[in-house]
Protein backbone atom coordinates (compact mmCIF):
# COMPACT_ATOMS: atom_id res chain seq x y z
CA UNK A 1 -181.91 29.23 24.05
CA UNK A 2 -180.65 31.43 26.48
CA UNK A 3 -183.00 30.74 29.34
CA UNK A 4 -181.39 27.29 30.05
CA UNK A 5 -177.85 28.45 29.76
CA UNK A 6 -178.32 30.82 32.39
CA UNK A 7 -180.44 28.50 34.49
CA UNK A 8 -177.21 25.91 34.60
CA UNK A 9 -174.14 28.74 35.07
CA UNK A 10 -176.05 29.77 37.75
CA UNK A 11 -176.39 26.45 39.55
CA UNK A 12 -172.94 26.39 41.34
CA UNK A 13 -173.51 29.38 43.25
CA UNK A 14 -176.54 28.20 44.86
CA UNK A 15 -174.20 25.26 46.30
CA UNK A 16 -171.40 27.35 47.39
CA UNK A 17 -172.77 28.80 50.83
CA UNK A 18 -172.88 25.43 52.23
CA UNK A 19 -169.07 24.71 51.71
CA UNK A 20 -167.93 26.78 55.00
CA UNK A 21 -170.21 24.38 57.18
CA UNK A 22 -168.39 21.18 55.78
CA UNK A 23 -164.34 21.18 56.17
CA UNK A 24 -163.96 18.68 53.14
CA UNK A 25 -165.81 21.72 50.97
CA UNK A 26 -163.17 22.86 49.27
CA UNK A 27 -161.73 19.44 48.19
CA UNK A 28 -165.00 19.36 46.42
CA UNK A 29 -164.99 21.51 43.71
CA UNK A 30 -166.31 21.29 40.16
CA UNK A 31 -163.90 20.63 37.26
CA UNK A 32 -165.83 22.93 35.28
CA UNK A 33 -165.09 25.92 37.38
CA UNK A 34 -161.48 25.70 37.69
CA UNK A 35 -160.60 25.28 34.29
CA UNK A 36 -161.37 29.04 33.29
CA UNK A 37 -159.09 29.59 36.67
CA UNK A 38 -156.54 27.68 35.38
CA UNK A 39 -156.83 29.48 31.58
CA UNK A 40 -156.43 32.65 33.44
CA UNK A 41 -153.54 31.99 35.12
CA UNK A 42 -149.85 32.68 34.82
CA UNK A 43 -147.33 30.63 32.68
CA UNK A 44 -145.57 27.66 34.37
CA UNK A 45 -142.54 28.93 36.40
CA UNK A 46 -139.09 28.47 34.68
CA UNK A 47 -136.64 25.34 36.38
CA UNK A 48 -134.22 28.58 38.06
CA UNK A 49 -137.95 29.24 39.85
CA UNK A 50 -138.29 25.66 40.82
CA UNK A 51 -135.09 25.75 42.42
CA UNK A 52 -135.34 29.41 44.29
CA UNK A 53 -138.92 27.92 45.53
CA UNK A 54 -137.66 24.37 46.59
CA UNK A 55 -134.89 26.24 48.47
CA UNK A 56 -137.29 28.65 50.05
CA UNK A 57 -139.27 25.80 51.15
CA UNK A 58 -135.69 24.22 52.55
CA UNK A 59 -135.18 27.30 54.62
CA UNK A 60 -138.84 27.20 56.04
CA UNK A 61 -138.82 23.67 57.17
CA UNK A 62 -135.95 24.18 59.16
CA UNK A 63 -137.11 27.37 60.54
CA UNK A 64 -140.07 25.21 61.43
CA UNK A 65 -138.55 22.32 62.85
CA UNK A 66 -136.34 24.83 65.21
CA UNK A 67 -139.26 26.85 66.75
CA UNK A 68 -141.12 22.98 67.18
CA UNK A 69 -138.09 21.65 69.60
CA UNK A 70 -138.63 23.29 71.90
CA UNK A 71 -141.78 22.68 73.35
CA UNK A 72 -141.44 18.50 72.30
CA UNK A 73 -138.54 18.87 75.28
CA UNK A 74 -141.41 20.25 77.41
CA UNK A 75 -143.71 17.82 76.87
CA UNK A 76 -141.16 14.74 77.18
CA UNK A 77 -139.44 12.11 75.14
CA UNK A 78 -136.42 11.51 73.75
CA UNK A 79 -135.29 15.22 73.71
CA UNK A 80 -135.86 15.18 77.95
CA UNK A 81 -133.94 11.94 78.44
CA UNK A 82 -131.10 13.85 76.28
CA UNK A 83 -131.45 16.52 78.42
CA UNK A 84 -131.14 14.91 81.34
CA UNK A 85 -128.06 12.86 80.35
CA UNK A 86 -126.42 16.56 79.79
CA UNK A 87 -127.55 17.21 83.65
CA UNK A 88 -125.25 14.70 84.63
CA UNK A 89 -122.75 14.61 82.97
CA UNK A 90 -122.42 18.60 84.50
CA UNK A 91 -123.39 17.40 87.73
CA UNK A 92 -120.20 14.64 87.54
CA UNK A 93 -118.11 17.14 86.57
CA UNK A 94 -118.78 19.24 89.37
CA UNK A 95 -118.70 16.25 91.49
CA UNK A 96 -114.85 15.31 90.39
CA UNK A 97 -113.43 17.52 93.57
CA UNK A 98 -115.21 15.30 96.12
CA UNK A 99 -113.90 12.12 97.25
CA UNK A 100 -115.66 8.87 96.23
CA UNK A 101 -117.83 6.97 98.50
CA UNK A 102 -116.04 3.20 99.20
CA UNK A 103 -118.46 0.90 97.79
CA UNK A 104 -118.97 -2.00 100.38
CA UNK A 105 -121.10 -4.71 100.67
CA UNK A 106 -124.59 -4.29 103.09
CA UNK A 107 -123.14 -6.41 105.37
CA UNK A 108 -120.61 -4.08 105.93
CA UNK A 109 -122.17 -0.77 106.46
CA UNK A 110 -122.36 -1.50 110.13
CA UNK A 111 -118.33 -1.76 110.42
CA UNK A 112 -117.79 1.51 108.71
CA UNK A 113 -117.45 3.34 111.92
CA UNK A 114 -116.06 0.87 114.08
CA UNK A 115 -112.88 0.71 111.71
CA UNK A 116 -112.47 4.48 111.63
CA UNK A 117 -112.49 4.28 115.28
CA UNK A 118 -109.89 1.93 115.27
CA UNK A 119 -107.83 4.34 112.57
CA UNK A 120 -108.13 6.93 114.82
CA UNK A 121 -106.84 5.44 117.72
CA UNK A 122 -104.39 3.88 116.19
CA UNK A 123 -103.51 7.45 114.84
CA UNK A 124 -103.14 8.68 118.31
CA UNK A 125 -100.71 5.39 119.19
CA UNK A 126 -98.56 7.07 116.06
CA UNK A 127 -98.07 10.38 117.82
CA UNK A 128 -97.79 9.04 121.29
CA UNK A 129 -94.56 6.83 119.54
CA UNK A 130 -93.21 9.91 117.71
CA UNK A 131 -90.40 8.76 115.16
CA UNK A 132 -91.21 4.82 115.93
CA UNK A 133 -94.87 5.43 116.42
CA UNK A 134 -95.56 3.13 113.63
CA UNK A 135 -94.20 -0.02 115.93
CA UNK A 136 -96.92 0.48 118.53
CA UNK A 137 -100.03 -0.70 115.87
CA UNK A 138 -97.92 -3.72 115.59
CA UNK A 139 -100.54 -6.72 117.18
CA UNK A 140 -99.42 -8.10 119.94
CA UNK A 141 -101.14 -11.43 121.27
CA UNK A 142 -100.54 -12.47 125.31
CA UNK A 143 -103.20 -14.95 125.27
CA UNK A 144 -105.26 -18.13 123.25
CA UNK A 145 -108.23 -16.04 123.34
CA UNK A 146 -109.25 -14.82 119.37
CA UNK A 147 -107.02 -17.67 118.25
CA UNK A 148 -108.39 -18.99 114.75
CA UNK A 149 -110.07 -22.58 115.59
CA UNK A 150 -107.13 -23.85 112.32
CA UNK A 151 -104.49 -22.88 115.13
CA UNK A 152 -102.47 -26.15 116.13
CA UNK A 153 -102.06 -26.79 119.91
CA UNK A 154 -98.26 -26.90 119.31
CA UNK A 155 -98.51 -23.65 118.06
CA UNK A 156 -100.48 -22.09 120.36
CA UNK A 157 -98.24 -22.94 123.09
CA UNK A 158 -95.24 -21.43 120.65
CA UNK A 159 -96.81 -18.32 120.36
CA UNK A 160 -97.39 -17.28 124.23
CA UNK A 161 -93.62 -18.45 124.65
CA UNK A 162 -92.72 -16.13 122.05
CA UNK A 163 -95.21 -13.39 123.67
CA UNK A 164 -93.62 -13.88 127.13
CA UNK A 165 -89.75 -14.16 125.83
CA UNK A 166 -89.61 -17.92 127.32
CA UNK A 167 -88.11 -18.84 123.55
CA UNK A 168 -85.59 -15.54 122.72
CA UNK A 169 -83.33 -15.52 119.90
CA UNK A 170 -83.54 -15.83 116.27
CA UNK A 171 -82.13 -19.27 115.82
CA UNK A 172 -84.17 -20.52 118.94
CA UNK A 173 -87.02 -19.11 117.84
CA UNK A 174 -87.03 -20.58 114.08
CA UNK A 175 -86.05 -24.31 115.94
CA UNK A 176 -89.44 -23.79 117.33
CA UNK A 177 -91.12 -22.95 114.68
CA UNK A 178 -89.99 -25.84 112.47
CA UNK A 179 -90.64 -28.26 115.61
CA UNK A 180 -94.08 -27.13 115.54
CA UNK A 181 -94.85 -27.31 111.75
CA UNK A 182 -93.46 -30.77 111.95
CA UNK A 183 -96.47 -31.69 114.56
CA UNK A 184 -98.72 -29.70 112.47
CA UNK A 185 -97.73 -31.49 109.21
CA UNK A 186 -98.06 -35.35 111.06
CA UNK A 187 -101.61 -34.17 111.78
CA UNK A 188 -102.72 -32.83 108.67
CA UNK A 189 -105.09 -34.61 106.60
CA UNK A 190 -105.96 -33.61 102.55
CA UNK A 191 -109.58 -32.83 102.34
CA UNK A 192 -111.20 -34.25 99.28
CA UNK A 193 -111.24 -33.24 96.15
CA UNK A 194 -107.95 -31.06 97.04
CA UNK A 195 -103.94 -31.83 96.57
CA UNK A 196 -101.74 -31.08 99.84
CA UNK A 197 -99.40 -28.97 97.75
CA UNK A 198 -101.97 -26.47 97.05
CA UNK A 199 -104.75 -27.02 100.18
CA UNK A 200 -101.56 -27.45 103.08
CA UNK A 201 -99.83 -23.88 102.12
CA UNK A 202 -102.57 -21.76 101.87
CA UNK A 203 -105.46 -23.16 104.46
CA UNK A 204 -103.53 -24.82 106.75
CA UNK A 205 -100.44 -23.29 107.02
CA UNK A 206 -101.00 -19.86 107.08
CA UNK A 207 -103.05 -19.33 110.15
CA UNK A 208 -100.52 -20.77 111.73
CA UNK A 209 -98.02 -18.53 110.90
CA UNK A 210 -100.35 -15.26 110.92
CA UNK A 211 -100.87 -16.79 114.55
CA UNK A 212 -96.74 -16.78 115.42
CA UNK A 213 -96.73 -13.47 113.71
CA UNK A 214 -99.42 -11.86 115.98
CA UNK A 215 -97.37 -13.04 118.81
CA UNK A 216 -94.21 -11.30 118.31
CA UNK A 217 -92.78 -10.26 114.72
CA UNK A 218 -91.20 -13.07 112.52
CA UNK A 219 -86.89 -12.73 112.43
CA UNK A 220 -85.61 -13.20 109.57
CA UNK A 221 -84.39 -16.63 109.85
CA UNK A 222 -88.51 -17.86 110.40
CA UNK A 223 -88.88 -15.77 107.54
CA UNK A 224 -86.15 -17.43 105.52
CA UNK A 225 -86.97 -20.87 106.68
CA UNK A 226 -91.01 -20.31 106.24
CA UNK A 227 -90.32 -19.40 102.77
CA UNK A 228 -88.15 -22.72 102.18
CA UNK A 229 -90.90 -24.47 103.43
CA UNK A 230 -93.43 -23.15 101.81
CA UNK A 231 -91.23 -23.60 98.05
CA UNK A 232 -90.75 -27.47 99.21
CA UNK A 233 -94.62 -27.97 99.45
CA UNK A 234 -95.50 -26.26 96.09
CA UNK A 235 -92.98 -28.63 94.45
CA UNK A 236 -94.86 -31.98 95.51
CA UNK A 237 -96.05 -33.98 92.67
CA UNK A 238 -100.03 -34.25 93.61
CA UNK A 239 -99.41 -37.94 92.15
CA UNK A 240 -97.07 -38.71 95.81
CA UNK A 241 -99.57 -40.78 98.57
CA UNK A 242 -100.02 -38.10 101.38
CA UNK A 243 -98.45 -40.65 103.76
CA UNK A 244 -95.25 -40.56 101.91
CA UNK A 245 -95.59 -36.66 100.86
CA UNK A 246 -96.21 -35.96 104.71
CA UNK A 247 -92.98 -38.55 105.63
CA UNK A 248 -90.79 -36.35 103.09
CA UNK A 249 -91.27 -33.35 104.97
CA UNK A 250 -90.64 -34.20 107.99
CA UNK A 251 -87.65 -35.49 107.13
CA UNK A 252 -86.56 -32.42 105.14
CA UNK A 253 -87.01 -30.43 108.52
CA UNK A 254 -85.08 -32.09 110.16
CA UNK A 255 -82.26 -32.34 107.59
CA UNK A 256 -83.01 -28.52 107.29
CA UNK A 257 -82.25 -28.28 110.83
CA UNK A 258 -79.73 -30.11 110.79
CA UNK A 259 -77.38 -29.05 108.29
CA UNK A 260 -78.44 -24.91 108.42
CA UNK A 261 -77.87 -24.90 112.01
CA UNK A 262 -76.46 -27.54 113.63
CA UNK A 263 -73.54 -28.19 111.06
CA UNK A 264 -73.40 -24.57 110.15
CA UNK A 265 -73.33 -23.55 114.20
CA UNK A 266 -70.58 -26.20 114.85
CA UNK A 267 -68.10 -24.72 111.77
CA UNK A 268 -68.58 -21.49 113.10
CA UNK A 269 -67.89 -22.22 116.98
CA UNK A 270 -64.28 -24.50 114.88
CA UNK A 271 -63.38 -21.38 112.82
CA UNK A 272 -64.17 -18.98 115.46
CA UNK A 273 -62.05 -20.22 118.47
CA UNK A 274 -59.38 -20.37 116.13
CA UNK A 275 -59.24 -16.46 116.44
CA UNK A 276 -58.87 -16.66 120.46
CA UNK A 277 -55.12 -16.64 121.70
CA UNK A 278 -53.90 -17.06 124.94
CA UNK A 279 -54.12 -13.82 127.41
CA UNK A 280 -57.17 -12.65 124.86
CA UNK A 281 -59.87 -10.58 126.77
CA UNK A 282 -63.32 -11.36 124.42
CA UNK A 283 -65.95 -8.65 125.26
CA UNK A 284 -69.70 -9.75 124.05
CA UNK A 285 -72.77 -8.07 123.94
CA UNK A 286 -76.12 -9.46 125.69
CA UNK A 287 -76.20 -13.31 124.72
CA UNK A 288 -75.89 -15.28 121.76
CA UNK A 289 -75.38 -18.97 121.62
CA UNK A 290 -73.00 -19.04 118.86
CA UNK A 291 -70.65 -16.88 120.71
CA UNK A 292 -71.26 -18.81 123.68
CA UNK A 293 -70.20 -22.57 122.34
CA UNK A 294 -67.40 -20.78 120.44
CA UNK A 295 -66.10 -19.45 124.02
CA UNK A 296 -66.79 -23.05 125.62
CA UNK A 297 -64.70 -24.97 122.74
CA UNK A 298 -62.11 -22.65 122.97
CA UNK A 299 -62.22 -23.14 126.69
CA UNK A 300 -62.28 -26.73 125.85
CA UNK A 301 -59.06 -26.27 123.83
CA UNK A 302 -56.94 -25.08 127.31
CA UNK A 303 -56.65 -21.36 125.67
CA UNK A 304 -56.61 -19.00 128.83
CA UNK A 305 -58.39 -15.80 128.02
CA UNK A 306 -61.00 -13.48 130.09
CA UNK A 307 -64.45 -12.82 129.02
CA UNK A 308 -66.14 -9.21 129.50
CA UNK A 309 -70.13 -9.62 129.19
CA UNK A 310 -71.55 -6.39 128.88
CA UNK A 311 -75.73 -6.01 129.07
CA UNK A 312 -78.40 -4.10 128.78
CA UNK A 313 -82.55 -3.78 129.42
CA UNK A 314 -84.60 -4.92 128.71
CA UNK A 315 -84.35 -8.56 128.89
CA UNK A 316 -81.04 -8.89 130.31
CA UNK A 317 -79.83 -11.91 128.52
CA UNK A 318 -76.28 -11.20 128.98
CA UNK A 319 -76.93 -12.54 133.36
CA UNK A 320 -77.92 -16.08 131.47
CA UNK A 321 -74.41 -15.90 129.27
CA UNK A 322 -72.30 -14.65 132.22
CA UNK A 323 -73.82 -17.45 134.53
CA UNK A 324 -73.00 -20.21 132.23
CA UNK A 325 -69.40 -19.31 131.33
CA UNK A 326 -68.49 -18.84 135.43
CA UNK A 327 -69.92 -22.21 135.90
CA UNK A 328 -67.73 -23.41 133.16
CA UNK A 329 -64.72 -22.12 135.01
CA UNK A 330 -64.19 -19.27 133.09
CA UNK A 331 -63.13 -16.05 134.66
CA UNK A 332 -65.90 -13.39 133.44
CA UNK A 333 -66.65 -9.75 134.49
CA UNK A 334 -70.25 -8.33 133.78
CA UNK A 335 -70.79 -4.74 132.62
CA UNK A 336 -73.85 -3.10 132.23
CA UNK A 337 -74.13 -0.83 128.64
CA UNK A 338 -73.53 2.23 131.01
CA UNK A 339 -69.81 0.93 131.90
CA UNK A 340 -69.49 0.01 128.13
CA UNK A 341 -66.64 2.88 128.03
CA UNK A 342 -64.51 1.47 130.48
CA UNK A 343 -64.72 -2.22 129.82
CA UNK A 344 -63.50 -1.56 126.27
CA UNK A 345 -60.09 -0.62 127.33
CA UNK A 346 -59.65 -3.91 129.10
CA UNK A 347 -60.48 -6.08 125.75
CA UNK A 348 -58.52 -6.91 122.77
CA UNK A 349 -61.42 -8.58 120.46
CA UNK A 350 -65.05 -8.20 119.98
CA UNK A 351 -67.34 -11.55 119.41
CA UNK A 352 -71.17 -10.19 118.32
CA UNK A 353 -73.89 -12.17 117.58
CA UNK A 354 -76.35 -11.19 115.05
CA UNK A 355 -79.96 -11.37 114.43
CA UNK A 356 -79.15 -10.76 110.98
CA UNK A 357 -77.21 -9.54 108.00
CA UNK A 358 -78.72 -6.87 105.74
CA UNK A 359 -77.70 -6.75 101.98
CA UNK A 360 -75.66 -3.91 102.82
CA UNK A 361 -73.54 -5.33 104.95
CA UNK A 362 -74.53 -3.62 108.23
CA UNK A 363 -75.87 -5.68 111.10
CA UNK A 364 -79.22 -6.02 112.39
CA UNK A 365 -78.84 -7.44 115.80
CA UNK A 366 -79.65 -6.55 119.80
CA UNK A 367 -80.20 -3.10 121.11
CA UNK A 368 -76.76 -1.69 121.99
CA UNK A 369 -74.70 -3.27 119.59
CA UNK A 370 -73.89 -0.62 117.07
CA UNK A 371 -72.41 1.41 120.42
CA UNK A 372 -70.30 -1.24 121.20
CA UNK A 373 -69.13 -1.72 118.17
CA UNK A 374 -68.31 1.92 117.82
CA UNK A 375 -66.60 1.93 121.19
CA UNK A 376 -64.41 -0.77 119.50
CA UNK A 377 -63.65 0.99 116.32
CA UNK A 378 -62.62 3.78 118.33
CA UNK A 379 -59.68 1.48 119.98
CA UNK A 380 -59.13 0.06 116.81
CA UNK A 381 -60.31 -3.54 118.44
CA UNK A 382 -61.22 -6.02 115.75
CA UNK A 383 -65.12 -6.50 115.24
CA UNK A 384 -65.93 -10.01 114.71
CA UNK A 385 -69.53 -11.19 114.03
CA UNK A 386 -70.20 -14.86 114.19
CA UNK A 387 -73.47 -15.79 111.62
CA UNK A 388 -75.28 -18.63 109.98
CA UNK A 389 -76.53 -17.98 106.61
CA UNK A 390 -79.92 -18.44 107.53
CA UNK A 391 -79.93 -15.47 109.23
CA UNK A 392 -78.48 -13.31 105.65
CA UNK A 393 -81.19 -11.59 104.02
CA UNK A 394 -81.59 -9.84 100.30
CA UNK A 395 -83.41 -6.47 103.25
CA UNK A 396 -81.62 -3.30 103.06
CA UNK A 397 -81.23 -1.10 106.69
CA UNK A 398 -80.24 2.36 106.68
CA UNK A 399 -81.52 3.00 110.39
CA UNK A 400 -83.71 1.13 112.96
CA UNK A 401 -86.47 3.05 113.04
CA UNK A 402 -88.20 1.56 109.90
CA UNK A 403 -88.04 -1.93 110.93
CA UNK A 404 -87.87 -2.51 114.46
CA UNK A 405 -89.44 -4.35 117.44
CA UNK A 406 -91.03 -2.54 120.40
CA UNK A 407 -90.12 -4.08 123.87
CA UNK A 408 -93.44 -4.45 126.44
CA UNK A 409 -93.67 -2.13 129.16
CA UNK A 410 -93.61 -5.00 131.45
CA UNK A 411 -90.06 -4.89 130.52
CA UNK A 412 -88.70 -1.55 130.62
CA UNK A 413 -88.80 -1.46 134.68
CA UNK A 414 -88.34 -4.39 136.86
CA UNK A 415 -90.41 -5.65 139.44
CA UNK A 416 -88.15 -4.32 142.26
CA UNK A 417 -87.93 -0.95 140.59
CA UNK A 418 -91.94 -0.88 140.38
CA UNK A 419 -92.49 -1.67 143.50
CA UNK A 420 -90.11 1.39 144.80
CA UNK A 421 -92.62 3.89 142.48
CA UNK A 422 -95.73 2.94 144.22
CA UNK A 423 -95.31 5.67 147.30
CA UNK A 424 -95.85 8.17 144.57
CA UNK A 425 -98.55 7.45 143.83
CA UNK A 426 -100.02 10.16 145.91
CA UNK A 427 -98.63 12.66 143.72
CA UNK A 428 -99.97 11.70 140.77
CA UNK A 429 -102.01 15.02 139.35
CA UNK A 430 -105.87 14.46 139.99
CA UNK A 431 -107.14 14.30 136.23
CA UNK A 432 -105.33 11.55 136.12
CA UNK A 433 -107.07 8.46 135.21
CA UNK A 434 -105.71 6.11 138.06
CA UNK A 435 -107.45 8.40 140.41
CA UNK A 436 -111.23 7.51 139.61
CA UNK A 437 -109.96 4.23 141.33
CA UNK A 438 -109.77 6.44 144.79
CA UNK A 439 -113.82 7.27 144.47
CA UNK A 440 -115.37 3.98 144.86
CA UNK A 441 -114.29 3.12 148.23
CA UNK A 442 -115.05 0.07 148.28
CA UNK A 443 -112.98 -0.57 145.20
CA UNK A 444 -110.20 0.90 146.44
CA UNK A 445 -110.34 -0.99 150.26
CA UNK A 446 -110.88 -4.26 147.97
CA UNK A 447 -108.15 -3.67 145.33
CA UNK A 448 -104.26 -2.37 147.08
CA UNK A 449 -101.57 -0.95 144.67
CA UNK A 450 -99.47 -3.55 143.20
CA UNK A 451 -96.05 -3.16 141.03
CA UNK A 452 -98.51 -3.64 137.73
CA UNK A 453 -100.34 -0.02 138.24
CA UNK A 454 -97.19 1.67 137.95
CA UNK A 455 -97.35 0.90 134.05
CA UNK A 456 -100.98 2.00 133.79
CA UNK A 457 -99.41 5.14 135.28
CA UNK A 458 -97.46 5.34 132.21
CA UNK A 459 -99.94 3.73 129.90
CA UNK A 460 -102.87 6.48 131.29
CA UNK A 461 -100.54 9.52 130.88
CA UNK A 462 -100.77 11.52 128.09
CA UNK A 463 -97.40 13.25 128.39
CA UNK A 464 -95.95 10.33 128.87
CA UNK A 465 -95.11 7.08 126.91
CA UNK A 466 -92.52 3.81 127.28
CA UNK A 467 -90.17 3.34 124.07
CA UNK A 468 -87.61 0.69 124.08
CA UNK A 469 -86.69 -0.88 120.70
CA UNK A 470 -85.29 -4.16 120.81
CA UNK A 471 -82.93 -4.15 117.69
CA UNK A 472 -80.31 -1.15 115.99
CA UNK A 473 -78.42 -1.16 112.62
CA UNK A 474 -74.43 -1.26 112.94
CA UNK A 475 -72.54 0.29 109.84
CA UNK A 476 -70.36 -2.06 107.76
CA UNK A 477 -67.61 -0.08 108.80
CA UNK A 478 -67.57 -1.13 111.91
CA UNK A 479 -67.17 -4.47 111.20
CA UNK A 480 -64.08 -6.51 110.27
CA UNK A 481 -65.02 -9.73 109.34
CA UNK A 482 -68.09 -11.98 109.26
CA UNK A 483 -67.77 -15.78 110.18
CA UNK A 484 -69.72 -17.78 108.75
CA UNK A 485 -70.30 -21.88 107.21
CA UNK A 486 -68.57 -20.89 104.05
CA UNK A 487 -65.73 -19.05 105.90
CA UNK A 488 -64.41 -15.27 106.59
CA UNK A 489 -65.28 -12.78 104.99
CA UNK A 490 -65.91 -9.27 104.87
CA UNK A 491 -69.35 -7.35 105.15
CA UNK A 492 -69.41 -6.46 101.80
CA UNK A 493 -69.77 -10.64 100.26
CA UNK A 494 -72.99 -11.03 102.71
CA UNK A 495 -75.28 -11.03 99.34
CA UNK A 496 -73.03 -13.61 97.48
CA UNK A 497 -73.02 -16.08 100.27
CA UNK A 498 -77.03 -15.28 100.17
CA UNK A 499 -77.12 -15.73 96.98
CA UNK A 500 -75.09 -19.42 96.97
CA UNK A 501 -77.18 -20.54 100.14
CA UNK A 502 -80.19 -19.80 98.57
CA UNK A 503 -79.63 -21.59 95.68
CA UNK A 504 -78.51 -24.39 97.06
């Protein structure tokens, strides 16, 4: 019986050399031979074992999974888009020093250079003006041309008689401007689907102020009386026909007019030549038409008194006031601001005008005023200033060199006085610009010097630039009283009676 026994334990083997040709060999196995395997073997391990092995098995996954990261970054995924989200962030913080890029829209790429062209010419403007080189990038428009197509005729023609000085003076100059909204109000018409209160502000009466503005710079009476008009419009009920809306307006310009200048003008000019007494010598400053009817009523009145005028460039206005008061019959000696000195100890009061009244007290009016005034103070004369309300603002002024108008060039020399500059021409050094003219002969036997190239003389020059400001600041201290519609009083109440006329 031990022939077959041998014959079947010796069966296995004979299959066992085939199992390294086939990979699912192992797997394979008979039951029968693992069993004495499994006899043989060690006990099972104890449950401190189990937890020694699980933990060693702990340790070599993570061992694993370190040494695998690696090359999964190389080969891509989400470990490379990580990766790449650290490569910016570095690359943004590196990036913090530069300056950002101005995000525009496509249409705009092509202005990019074109406005940084204009900064830095307008940059060079800045130096040429030294402390009031800021005044010089102030737009200035001489002509229709550019005009906005919203532009009202009336306004139009405003703004090149602003421009060319034909309408000068703050109360003149907001008449106009009220005049002209008046015809630009009649013709307005409420497009559909709009209310006037909101459409007439914003699209219709704004480029017609930017328009006056690029003229010559609002006072601040237009300012005053722009804002006044603007509060009356938003208050409209949109209910109101546009007919009668557009009647109401009107008629609150002209009762605007009526009672913030005319009225307040006429109790001024009473209160004011109460102050004159006979054998008074009133010195003025350029022209202002307040002090001019208060001179003319008190003229009226029989009060004999002598009026010094004393004026200055650029524009002169004080040859208008002097003209008007000889034909009047009153006895008048004109000064110009370089005789201011002398005429001084000839007066015994001091009528101003004023362009306006800061906050502060101090007075924002022509060129040459706060040296007049100081003249006075050092005489001990009495400083009067005669103002309308309107013309009182909630504005601070410590100097004139913040806020301040520039005066054309046209104006600093006159026509006479250009015309005496034009032999020296000749002299002018040879890099200068007005030369090239001499090369084209034909140019130059076509076109003679006139008075106008002596300003592009000045204009072409780079050592050289025109500055005349139109407007200084005059201390409070300097002044004695202020005369206005609600009375006398002194610098210091200027942002009460603000205060009461704007509420009103």
């Amino acid at each position: 019986m031990s022939g077959p026994v041998e014959g079947e334990a010796a069966a296995p083997p004979a299959v066992t050399p085939q199992a390294p040709n086939d990979p699912a060999a192992p797997a394979k196995t008979d039951p029968k031979e693992t069993k004495p395997a499994d006899d043989g073997a060690s006990k099972k391990p104890s449950g401190a074992e189990l937890k020694k092995l699980k933990q060693l098995e702990k340790q070599a996954k993570r061992a694993q999974a370190k040494a695998i990261v690696p090359p999964a970054t190389q080969q891509g995924g989400p470990p490379k888009e990580n990766q790449k989200q650290r490569e910016q962030k570095q690359s943004q913080k590196k990036d913090e020093s530069r300056p950002l890029p101005i995000r525009r829209r496509p249409s705009q790429s092509n202005a990019v250079p074109q406005q940084q062209a204009k900064k830095e010419s307008t940059r060079g403007q800045k130096n040429l003006g030294l402390f009031f080189g800021h005044l010089y990038s102030q737009p200035r428009q001489h002509s229709m041309v550019g005009a906005s197509k919203d532009v009202h005729p009336a306004v139009l023609a405003l703004g090149l008689q602003y421009s060319s000085y034909v309408i000068c003076g703050s109360t003149a100059r907001m008449v106009a401007m009220l005049l002209a909204f008046k015809a630009v109000i009649e013709s307005y018409q409420t497009p559909v689907g709009t209310s006037l209160a909101r459409h007439l502000t914003n699209h219709h009466l704004s480029p017609q102020i930017d328009y006056l503005r690029s003229c010559r710079p609002l006072s601040i009476s237009m300012g005053n009386a722009i804002r006044w008009l603007k509060d009356l419009i938003i208050k409209i009920d949109p209910s109101t026909p546009e007919a009668e809306a557009k009647r109401d307006l009107v008629e609150e310009i002209d009762m605007f007019i009526r009672e913030r200048v005319t009225a307040a003008q006429k109790l001024i000019r009473d209160q004011a030549a109460t102050k004159i007494l006979p054998g008074d010598v009133i010195l003025t400053y350029a022209s202002s038409s307040i002090v001019e009817q208060t001179l003319l009523q008190a003229h009226k009145a029989g009060v004999p008194f002598t009026v010094i005028v004393v004026d200055s460039k650029p524009l002169f206005e004080g040859k208008t006031l002097a003209r008007k008061l000889a034909n009047q019959g009153i006895t008048v000696r004109y000064y110009l601001i370089t005789g201011a000195s002398h005429a001084v100890k000839d007066a015994s009061k001091v009528f101003l005008g004023a362009h306006a009244m800061m906050s502060n007290g101090r007075l924002y009016s022509r060129v040459g005023t706060a040296l007049v005034s100081m003249l006075a103070r050092s005489h001990s004369l009495p400083v009067l200033v005669l103002c309308e309300s309107v013309k009182f603002t909630e504005k601070v002024a410590l100097d004139s060199i913040v806020g301040n108008e520039v005066a054309p060039a046209s104006e600093i020399l006159s026509e006479a006085e250009r015309a005496s500059l034009l032999p020296l021409e000749p002299h002018l050094p040879a890099t200068h610009p007005s030369k090239n003219k001499a090369e084209d002969k034909h140019a130059a036997d076509d076109a003679k010097s006139g008075p106008l190239d002596v300003i592009k003389w000045v204009e072409g020059s780079d050592n050289l630039h025109h500055l005349q400001v139109l407007y200084d600041v005059t201390p409070a201290e300097y002044i004695n009283m202020v005369i206005t519609e609600y009375g006398s009083l002194p610098p210091s109440s200027v942002p009460v009676v603000h205060r009461l006329s704007t509420n009103t």
